[in-house]
Protein backbone atom coordinates (compact mmCIF):
# COMPACT_ATOMS: atom_id res chain seq x y z
CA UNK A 1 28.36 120.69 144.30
CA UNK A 2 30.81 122.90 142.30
CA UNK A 3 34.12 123.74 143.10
CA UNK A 4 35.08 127.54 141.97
CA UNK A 5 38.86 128.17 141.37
CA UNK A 6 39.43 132.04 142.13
CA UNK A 7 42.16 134.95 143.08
CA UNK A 8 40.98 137.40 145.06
CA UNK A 9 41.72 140.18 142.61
CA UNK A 10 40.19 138.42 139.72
CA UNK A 11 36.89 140.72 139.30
CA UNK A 12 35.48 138.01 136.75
CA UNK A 13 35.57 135.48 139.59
CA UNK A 14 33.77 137.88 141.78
CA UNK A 15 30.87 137.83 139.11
CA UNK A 16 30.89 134.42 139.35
CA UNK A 17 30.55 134.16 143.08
CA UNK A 18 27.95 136.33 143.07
CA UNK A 19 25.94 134.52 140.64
CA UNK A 20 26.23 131.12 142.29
CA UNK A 21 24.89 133.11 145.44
CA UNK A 22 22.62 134.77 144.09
CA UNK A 23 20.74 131.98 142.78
CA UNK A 24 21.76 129.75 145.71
CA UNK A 25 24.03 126.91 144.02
CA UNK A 26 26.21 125.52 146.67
CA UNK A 27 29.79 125.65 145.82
CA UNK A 28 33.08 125.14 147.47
CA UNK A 29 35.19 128.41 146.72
CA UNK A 30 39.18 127.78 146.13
CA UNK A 31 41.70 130.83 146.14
CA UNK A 32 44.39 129.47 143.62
CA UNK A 33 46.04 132.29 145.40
CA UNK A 34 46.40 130.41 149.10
CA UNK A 35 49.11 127.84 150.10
CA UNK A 36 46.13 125.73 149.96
CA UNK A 37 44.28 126.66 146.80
CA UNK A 38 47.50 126.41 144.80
CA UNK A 39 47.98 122.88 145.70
CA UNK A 40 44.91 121.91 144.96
CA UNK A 41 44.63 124.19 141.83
CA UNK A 42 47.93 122.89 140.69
CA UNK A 43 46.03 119.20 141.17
CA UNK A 44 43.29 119.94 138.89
CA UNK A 45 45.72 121.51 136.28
CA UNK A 46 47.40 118.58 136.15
CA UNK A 47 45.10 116.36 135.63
CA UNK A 48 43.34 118.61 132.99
CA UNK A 49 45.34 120.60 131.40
CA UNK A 50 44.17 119.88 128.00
CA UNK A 51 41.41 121.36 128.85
CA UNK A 52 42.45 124.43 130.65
CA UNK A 53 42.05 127.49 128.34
CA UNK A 54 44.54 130.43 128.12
CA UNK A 55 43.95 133.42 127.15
CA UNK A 56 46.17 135.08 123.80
CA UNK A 57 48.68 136.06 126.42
CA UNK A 58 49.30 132.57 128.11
CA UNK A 59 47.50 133.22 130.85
CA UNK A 60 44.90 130.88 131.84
CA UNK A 61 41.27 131.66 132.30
CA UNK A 62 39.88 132.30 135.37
CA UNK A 63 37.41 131.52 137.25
CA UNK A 64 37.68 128.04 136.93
CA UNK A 65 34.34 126.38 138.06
CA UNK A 66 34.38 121.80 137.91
CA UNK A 67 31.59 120.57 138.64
CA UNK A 68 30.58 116.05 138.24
CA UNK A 69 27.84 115.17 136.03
CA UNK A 70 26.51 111.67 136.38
CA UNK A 71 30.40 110.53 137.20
CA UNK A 72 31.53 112.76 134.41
CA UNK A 73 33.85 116.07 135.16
CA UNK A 74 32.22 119.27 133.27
CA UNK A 75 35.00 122.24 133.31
CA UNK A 76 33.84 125.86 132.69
CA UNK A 77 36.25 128.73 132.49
CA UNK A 78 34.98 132.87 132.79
CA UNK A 79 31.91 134.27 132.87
CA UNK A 80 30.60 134.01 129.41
CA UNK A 81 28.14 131.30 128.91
CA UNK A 82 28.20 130.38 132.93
CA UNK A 83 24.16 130.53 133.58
CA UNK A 84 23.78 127.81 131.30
CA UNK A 85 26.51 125.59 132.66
CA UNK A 86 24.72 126.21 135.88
CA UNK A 87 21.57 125.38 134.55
CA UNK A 88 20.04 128.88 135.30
């Protein structure tokens, strides 16, 4: 299952989640924007953040979709080039 890191004003995340329904991939949706998401947002940053892209302003590119491949954690970052990270 993929997780999807998202703000609810983020219109590129709401491309993604559209997608992912769309074509029916099951996937837990996390508003970095909640008391909640951030927490666990802030988590995954953490752990990652060499691998966390920003954009040429700093800002770091959402949506933010992990996902484990046979034990091994695949990061993807916007919309470009998401179908084949999904596999569709």
């Amino acid at each position: 299952m993929y997780q999807l890191y998202s703000l609810q004003t983020c219109p590129h995340c709401h491309e993604a989640v559209e997608l992912m329904r769309k074509n029916n991939i099951q996937f837990e949706q996390i508003n970095a924007g909640s008391s909640d998401g951030i927490d666990k947002f802030r988590k995954v940053y953490t752990e990652h953040r060499n691998e966390i892209k920003r954009d040429n302003s700093g800002t770091i590119v959402l949506p933010i979709i992990l996902s484990q491949d046979n034990g091994n954690l695949r990061i993807h970052q916007g919309t470009e080039g998401l179908e084949r990270f999904l596999g569709i």
